[in-house]
PDB file of N, CA and C in Angstrom:
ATOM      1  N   UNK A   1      77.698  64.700   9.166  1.00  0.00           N
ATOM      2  CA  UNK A   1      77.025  64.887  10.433  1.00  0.00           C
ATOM      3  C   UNK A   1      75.693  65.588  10.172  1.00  0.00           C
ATOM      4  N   UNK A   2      74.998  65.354  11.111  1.00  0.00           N
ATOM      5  CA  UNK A   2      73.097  65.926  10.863  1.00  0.00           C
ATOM      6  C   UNK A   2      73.093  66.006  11.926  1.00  0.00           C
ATOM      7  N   UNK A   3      72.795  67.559  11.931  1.00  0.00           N
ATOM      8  CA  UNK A   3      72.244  68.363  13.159  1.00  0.00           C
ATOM      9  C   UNK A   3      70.933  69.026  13.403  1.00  0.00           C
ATOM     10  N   UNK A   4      70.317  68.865  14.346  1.00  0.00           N
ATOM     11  CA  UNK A   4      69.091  69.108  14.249  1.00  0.00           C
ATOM     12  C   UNK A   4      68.412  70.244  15.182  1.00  0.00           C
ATOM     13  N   UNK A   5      68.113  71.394  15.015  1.00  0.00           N
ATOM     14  CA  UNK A   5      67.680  72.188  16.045  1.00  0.00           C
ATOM     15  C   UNK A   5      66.247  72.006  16.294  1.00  0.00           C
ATOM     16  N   UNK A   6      65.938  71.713  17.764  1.00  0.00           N
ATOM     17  CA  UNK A   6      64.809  71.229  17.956  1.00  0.00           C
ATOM     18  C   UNK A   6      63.434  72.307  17.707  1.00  0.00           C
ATOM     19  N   UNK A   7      64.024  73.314  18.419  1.00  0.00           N
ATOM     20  CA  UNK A   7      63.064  74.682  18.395  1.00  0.00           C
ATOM     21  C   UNK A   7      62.869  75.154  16.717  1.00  0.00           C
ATOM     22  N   UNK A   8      63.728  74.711  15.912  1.00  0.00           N
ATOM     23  CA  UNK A   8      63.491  74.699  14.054  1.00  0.00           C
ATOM     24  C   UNK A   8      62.661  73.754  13.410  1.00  0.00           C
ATOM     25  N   UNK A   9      62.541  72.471  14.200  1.00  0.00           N
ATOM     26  CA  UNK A   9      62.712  71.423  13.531  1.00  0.00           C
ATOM     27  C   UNK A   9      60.981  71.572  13.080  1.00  0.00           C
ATOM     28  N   UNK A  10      60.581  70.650  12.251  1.00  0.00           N
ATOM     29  CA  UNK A  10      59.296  70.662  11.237  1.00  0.00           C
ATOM     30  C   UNK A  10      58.358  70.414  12.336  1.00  0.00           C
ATOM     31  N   UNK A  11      57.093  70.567  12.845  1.00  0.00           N
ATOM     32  CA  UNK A  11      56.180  69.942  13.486  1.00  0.00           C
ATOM     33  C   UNK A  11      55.321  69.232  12.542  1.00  0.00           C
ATOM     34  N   UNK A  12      54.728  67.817  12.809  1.00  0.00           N
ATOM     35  CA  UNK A  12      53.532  67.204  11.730  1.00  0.00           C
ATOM     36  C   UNK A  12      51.950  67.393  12.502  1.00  0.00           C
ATOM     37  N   UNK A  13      51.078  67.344  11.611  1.00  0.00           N
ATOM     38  CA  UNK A  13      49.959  67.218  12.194  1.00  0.00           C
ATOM     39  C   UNK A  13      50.197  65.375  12.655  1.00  0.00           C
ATOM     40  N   UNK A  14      49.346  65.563  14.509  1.00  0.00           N
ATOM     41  CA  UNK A  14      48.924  64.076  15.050  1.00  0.00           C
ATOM     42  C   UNK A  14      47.699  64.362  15.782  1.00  0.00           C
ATOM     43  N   UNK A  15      47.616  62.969  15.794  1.00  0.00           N
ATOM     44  CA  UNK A  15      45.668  62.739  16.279  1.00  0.00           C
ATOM     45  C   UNK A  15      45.170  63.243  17.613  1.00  0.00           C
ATOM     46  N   UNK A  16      46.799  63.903  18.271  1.00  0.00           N
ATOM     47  CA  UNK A  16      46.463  64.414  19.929  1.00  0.00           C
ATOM     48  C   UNK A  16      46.476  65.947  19.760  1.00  0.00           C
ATOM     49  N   UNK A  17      46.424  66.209  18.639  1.00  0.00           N
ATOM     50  CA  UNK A  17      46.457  68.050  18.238  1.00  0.00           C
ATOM     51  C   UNK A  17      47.754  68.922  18.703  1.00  0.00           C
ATOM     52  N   UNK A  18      48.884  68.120  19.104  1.00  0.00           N
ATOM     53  CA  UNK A  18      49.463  69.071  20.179  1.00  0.00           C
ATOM     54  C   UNK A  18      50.746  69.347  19.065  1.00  0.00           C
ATOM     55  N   UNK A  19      52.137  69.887  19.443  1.00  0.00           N
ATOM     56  CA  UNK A  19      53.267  70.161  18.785  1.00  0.00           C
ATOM     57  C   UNK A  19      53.912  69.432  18.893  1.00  0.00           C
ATOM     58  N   UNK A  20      54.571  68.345  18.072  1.00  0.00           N
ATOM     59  CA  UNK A  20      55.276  67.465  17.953  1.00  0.00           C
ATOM     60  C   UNK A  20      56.407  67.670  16.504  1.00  0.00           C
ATOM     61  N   UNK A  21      57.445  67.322  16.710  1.00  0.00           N
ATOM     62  CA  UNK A  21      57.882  66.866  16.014  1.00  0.00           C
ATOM     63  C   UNK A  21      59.104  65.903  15.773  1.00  0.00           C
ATOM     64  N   UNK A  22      59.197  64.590  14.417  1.00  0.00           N
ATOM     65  CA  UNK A  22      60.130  63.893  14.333  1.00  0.00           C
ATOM     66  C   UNK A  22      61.635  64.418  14.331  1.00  0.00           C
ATOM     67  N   UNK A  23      62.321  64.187  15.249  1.00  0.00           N
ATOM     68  CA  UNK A  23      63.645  64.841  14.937  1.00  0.00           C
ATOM     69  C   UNK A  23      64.864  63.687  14.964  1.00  0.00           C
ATOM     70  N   UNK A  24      64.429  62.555  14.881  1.00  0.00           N
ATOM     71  CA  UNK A  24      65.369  61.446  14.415  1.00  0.00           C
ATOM     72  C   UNK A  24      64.267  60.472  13.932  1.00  0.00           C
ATOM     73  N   UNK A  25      64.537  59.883  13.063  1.00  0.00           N
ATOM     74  CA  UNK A  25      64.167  58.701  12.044  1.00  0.00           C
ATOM     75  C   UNK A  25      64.962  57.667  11.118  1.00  0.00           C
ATOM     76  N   UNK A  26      65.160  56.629  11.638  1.00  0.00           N
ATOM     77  CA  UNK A  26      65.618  55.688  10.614  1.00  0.00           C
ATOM     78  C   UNK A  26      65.185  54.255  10.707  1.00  0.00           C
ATOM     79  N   UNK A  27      65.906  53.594   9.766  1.00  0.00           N
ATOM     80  CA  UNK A  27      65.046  51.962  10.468  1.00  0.00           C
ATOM     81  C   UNK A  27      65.547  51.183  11.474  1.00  0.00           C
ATOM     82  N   UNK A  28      66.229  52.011  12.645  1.00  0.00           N
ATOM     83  CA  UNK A  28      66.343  51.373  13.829  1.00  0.00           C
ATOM     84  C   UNK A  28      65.816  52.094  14.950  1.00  0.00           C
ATOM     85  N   UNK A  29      65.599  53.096  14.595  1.00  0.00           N
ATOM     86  CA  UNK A  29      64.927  53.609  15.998  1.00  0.00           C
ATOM     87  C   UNK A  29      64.434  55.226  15.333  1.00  0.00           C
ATOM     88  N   UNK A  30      63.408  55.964  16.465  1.00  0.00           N
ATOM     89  CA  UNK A  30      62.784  57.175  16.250  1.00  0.00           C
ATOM     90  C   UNK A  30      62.862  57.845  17.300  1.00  0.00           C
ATOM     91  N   UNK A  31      62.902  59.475  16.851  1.00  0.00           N
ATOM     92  CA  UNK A  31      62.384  60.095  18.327  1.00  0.00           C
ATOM     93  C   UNK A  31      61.955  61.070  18.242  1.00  0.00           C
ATOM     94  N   UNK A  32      60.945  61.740  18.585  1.00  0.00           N
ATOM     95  CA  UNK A  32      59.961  62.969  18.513  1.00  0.00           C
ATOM     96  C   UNK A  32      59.809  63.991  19.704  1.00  0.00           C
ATOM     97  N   UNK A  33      60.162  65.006  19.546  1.00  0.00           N
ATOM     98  CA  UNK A  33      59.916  65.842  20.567  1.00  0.00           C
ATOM     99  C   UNK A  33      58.629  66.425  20.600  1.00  0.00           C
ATOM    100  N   UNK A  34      57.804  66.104  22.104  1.00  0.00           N
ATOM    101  CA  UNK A  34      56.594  66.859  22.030  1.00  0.00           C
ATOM    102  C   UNK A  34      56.797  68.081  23.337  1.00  0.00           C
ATOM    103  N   UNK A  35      55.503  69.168  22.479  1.00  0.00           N
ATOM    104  CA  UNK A  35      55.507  70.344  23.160  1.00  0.00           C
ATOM    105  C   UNK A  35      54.308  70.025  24.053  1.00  0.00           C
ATOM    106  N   UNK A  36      54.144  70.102  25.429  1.00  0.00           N
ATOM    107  CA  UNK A  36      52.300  70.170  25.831  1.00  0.00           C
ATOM    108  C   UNK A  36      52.864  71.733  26.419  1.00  0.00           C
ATOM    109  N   UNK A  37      51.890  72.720  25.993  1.00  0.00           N
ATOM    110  CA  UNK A  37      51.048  73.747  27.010  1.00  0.00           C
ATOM    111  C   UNK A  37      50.549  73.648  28.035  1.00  0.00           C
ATOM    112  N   UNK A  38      50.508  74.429  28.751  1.00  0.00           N
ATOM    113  CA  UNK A  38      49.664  73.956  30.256  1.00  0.00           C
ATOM    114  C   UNK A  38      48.301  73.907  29.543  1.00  0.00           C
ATOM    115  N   UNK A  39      47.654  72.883  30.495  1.00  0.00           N
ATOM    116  CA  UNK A  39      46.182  72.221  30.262  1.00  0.00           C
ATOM    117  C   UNK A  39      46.312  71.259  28.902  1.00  0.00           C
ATOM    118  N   UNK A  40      47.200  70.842  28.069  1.00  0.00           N
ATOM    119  CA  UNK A  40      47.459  69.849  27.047  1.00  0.00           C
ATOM    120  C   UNK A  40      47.401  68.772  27.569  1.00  0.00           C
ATOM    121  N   UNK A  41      47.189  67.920  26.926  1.00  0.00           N
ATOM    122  CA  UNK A  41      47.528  66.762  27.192  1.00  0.00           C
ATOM    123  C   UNK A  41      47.418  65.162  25.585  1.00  0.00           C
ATOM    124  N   UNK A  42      48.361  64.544  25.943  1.00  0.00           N
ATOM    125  CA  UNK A  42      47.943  63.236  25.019  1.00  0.00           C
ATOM    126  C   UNK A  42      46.709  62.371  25.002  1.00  0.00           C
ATOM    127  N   UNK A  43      46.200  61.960  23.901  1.00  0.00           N
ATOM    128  CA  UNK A  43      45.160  61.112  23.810  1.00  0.00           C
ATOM    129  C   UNK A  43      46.090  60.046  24.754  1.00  0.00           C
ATOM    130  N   UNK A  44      45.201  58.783  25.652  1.00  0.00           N
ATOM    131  CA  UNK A  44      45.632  57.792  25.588  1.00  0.00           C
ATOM    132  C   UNK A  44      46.110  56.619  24.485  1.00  0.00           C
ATOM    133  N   UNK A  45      46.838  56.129  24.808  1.00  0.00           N
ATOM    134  CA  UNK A  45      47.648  55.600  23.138  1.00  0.00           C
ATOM    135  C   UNK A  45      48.185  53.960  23.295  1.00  0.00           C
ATOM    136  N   UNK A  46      48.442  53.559  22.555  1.00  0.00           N
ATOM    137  CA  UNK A  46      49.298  52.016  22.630  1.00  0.00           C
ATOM    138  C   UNK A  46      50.286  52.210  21.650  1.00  0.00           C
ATOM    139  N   UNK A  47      51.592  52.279  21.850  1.00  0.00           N
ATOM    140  CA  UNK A  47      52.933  51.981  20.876  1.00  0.00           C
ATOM    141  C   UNK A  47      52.956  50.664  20.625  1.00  0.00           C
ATOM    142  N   UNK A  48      53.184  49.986  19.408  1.00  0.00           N
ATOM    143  CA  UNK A  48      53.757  48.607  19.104  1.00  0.00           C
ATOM    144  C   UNK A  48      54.924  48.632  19.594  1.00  0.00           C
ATOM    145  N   UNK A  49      55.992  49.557  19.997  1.00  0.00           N
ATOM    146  CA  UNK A  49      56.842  49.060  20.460  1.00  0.00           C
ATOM    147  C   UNK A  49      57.335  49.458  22.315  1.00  0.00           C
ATOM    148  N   UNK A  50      58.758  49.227  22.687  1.00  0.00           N
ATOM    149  CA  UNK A  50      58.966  49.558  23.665  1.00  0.00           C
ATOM    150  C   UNK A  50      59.163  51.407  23.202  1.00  0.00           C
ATOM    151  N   UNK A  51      59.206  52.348  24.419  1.00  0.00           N
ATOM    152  CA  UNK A  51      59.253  53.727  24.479  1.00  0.00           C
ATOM    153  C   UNK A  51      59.714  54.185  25.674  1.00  0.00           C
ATOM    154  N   UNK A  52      60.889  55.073  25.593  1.00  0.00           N
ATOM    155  CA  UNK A  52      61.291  55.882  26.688  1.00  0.00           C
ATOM    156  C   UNK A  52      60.930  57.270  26.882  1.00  0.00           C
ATOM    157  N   UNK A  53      60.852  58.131  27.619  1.00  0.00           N
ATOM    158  CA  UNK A  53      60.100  58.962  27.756  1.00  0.00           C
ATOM    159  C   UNK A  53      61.220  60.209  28.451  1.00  0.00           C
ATOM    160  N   UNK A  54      62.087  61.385  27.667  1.00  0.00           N
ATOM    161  CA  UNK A  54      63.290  61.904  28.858  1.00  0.00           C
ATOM    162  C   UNK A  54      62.111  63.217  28.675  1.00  0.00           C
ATOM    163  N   UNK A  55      62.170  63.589  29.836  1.00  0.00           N
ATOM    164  CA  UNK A  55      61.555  64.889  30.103  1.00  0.00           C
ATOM    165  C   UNK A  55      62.559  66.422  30.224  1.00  0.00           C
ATOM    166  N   UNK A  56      62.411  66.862  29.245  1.00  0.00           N
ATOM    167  CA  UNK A  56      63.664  67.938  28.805  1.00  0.00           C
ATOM    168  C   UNK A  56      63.648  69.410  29.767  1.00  0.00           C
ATOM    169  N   UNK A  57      61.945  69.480  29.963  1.00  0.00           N
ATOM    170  CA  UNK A  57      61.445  70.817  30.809  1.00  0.00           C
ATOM    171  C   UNK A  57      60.515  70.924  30.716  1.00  0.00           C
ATOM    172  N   UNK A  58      59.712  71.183  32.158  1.00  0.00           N
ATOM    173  CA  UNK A  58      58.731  71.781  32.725  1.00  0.00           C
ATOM    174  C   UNK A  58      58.749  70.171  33.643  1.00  0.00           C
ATOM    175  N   UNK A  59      56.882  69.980  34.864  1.00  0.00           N
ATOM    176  CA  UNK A  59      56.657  68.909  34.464  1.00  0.00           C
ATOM    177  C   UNK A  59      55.481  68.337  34.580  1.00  0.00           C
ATOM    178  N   UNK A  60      55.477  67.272  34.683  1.00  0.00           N
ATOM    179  CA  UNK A  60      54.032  66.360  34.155  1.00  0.00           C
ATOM    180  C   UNK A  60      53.349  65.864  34.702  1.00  0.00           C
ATOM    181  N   UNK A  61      52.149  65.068  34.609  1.00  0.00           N
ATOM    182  CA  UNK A  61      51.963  63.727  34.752  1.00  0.00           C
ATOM    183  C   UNK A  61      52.004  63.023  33.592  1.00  0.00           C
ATOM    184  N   UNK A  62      52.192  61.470  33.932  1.00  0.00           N
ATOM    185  CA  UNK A  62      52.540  60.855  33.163  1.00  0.00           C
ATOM    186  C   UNK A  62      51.735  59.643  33.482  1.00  0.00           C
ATOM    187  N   UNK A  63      50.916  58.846  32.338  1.00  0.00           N
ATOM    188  CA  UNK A  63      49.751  57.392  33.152  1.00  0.00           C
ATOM    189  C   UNK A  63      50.246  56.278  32.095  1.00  0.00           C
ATOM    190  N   UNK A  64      50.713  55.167  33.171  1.00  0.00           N
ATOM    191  CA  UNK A  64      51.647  54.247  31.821  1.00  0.00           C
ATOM    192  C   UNK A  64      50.369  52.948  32.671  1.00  0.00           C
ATOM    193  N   UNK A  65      49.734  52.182  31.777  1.00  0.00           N
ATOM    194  CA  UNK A  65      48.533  51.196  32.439  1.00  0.00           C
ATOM    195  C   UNK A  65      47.882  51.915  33.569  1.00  0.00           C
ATOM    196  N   UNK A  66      47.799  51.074  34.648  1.00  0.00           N
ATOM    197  CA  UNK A  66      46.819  51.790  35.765  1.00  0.00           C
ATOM    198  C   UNK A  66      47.941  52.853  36.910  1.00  0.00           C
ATOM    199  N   UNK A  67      49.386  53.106  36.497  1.00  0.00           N
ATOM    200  CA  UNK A  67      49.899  53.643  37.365  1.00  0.00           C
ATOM    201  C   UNK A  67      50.328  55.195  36.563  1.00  0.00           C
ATOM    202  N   UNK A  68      49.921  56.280  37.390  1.00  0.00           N
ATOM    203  CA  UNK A  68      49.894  57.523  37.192  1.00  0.00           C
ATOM    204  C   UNK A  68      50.686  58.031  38.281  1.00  0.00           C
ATOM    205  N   UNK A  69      52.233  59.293  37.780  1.00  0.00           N
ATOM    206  CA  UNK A  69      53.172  59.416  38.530  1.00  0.00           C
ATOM    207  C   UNK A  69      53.204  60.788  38.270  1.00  0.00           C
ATOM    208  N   UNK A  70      53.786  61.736  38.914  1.00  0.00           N
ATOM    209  CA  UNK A  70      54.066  63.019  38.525  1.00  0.00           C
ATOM    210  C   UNK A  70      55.639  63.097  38.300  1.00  0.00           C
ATOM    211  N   UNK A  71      56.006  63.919  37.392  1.00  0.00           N
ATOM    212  CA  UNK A  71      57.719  63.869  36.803  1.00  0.00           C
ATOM    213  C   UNK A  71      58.018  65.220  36.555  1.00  0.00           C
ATOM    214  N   UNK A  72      59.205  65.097  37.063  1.00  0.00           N
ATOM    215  CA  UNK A  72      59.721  66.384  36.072  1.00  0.00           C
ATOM    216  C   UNK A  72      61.260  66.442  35.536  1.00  0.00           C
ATOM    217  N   UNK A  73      61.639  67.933  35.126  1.00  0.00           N
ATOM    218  CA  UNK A  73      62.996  67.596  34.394  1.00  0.00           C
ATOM    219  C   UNK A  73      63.974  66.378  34.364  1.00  0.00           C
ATOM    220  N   UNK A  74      64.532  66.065  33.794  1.00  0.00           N
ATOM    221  CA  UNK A  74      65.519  65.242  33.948  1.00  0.00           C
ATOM    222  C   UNK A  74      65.520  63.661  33.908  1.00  0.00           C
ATOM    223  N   UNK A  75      64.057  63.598  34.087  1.00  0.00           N
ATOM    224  CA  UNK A  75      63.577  61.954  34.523  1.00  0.00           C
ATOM    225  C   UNK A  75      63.628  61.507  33.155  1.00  0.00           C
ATOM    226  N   UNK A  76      63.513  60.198  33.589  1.00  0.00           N
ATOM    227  CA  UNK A  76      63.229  59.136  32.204  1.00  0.00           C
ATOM    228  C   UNK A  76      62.256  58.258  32.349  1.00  0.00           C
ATOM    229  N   UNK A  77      61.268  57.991  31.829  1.00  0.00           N
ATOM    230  CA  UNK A  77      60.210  56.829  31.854  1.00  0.00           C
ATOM    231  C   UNK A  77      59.914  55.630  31.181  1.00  0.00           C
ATOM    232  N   UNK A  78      60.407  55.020  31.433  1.00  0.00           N
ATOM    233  CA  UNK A  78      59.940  53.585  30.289  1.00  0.00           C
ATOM    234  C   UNK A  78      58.240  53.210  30.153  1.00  0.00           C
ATOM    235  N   UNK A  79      58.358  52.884  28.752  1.00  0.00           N
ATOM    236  CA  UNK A  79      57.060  52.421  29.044  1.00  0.00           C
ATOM    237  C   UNK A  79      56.694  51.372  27.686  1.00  0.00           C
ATOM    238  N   UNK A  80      56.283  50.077  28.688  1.00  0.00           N
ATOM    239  CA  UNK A  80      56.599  48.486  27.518  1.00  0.00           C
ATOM    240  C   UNK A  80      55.792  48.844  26.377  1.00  0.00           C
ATOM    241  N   UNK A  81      55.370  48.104  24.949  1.00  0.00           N
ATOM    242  CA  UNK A  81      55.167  48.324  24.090  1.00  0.00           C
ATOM    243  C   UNK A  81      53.748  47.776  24.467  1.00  0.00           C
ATOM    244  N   UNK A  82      53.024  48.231  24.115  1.00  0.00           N
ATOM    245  CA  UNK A  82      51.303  47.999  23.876  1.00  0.00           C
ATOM    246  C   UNK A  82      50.176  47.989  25.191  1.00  0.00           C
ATOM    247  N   UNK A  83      51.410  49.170  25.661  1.00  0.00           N
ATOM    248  CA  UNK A  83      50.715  49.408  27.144  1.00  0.00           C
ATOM    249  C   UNK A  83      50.156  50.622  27.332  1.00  0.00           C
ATOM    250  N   UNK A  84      48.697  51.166  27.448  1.00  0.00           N
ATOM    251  CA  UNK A  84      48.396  52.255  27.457  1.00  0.00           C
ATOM    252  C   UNK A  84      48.919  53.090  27.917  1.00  0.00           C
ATOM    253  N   UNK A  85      49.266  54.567  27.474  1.00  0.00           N
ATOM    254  CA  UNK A  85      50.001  55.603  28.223  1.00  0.00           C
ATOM    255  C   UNK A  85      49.450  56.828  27.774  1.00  0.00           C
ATOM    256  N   UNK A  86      49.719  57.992  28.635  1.00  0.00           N
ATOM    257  CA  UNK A  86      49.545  59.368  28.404  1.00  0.00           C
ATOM    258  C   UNK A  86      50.216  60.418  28.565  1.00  0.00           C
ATOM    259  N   UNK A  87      50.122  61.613  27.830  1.00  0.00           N
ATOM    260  CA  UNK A  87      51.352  62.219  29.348  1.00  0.00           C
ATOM    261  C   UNK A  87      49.989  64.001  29.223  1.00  0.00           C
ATOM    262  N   UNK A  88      50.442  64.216  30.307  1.00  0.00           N
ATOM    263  CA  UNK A  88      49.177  65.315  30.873  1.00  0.00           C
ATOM    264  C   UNK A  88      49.957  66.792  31.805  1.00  0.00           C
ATOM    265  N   UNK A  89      49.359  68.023  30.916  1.00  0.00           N
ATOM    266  CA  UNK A  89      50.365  68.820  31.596  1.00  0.00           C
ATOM    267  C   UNK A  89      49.303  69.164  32.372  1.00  0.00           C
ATOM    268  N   UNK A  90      49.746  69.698  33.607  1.00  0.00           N
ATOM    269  CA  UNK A  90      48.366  70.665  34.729  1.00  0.00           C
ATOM    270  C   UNK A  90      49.283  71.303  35.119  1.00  0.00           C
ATOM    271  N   UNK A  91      50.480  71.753  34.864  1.00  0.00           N
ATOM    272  CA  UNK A  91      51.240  72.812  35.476  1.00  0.00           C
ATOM    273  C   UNK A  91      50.950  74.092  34.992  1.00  0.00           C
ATOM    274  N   UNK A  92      51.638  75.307  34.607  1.00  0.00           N
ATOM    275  CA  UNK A  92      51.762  76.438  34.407  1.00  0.00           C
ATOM    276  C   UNK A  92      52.721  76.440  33.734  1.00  0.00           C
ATOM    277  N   UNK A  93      53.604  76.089  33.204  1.00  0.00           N
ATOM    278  CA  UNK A  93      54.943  76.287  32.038  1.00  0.00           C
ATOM    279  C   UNK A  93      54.560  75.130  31.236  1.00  0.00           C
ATOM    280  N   UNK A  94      55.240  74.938  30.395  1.00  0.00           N
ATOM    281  CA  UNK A  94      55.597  73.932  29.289  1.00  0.00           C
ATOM    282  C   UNK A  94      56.164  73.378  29.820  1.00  0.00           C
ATOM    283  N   UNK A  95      55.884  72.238  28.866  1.00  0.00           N
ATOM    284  CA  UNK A  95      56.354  70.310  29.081  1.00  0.00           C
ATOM    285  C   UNK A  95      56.629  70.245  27.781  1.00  0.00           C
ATOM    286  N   UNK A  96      58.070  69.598  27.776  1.00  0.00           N
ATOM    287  CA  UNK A  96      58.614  69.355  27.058  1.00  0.00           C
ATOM    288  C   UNK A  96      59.518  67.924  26.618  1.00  0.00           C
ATOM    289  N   UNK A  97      58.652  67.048  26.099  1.00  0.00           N
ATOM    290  CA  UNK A  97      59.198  65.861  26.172  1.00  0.00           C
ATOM    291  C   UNK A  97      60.121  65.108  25.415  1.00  0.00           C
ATOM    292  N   UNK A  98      61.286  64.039  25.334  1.00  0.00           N
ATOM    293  CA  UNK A  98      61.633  63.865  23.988  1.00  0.00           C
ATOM    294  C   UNK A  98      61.405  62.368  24.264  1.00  0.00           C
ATOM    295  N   UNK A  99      60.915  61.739  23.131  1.00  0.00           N
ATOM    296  CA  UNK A  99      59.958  60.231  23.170  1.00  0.00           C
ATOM    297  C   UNK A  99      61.020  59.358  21.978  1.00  0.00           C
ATOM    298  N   UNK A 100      61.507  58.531  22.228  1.00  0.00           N
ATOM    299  CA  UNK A 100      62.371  57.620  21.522  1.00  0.00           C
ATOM    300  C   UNK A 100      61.439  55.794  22.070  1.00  0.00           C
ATOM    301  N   UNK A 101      61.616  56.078  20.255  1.00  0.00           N
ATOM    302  CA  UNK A 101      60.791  54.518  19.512  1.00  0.00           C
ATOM    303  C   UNK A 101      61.528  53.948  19.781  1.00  0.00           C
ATOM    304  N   UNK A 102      62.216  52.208  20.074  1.00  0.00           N
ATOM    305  CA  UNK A 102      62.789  51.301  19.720  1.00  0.00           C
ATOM    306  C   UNK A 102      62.664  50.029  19.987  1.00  0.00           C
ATOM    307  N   UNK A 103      62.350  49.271  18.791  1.00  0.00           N
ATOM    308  CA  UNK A 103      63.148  49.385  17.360  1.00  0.00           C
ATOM    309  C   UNK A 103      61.876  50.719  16.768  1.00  0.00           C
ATOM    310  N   UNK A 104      62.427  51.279  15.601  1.00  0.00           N
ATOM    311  CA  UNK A 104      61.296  52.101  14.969  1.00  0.00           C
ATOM    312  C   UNK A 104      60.007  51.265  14.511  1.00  0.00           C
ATOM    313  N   UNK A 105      59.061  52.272  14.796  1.00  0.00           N
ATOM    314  CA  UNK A 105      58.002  51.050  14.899  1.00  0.00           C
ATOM    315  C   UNK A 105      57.369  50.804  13.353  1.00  0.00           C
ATOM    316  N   UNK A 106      56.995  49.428  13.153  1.00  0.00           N
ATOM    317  CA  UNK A 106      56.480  48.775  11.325  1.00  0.00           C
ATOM    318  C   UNK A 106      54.770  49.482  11.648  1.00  0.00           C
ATOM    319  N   UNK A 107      54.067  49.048  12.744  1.00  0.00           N
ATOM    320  CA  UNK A 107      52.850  49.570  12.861  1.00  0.00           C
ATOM    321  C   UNK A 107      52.280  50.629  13.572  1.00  0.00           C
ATOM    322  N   UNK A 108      50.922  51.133  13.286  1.00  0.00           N
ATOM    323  CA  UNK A 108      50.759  52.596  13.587  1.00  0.00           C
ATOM    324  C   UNK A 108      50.710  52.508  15.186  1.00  0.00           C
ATOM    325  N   UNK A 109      50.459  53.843  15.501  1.00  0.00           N
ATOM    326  CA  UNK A 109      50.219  53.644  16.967  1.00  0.00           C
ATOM    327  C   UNK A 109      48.855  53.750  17.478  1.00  0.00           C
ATOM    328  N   UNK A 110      48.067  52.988  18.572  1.00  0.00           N
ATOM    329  CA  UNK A 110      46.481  52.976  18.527  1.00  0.00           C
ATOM    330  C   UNK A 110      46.230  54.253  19.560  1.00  0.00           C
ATOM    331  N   UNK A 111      45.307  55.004  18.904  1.00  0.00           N
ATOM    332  CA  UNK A 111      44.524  55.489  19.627  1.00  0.00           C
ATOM    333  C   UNK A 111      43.183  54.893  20.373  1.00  0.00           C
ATOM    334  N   UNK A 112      43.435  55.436  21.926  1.00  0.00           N
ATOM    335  CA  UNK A 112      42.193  54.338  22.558  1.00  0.00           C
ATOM    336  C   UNK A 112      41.244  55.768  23.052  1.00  0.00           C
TER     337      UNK A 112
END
């Protein structure tokens, strides 16, 4: 068994500057927990693949193509593969997201 504590787990440097890190990886699927701070936010992006989005705490906005929603705990967001998205904190607490790849993705992800 592999257990993973999230608040332990490694953060990597990514191109949106923020706290992320991989906390599942294999060749069927991924998932990364990101930290935003209030006033953080993601570059806009394109996944090659499909992406779900569970929001663990605090909350957000979130811009998947031209539709921009506000979310919080508990929700889940889909969002199709090669469709621009963001996620944007303007609250006052932390946002805390956990983002699952699937299938794990062969190509990078675009920054737009």
């Amino acid at each position: 068994m592999k257990v993973v504590d999230v608040k332990q787990a490694e953060t990597t440097p990514n191109p949106h500057g923020v706290q992320a890190a991989r906390v599942y990886d294999t060749e069927h699927a991924q998932a990364v927990h990101i930290l935003l701070r209030p006033g953080e936010s993601l570059k806009r992006h394109a996944t090659p693949v499909d992406v779900f989005f569970y929001v663990l705490e605090g909350e957000g906005t979130v811009e998947i193509g031209e539709e921009r929603e506000r979310v919080g705990r508990d929700t889940l967001v889909e969002s199709p593969a090669r469709i621009p998205h963001r996620w944007v904190n303007e609250g006052q607490g932390d946002l805390r997201i956990l983002v699952v790849k699937v299938p794990r993705p062969r190509e990078e992800t675009r920054i737009l």
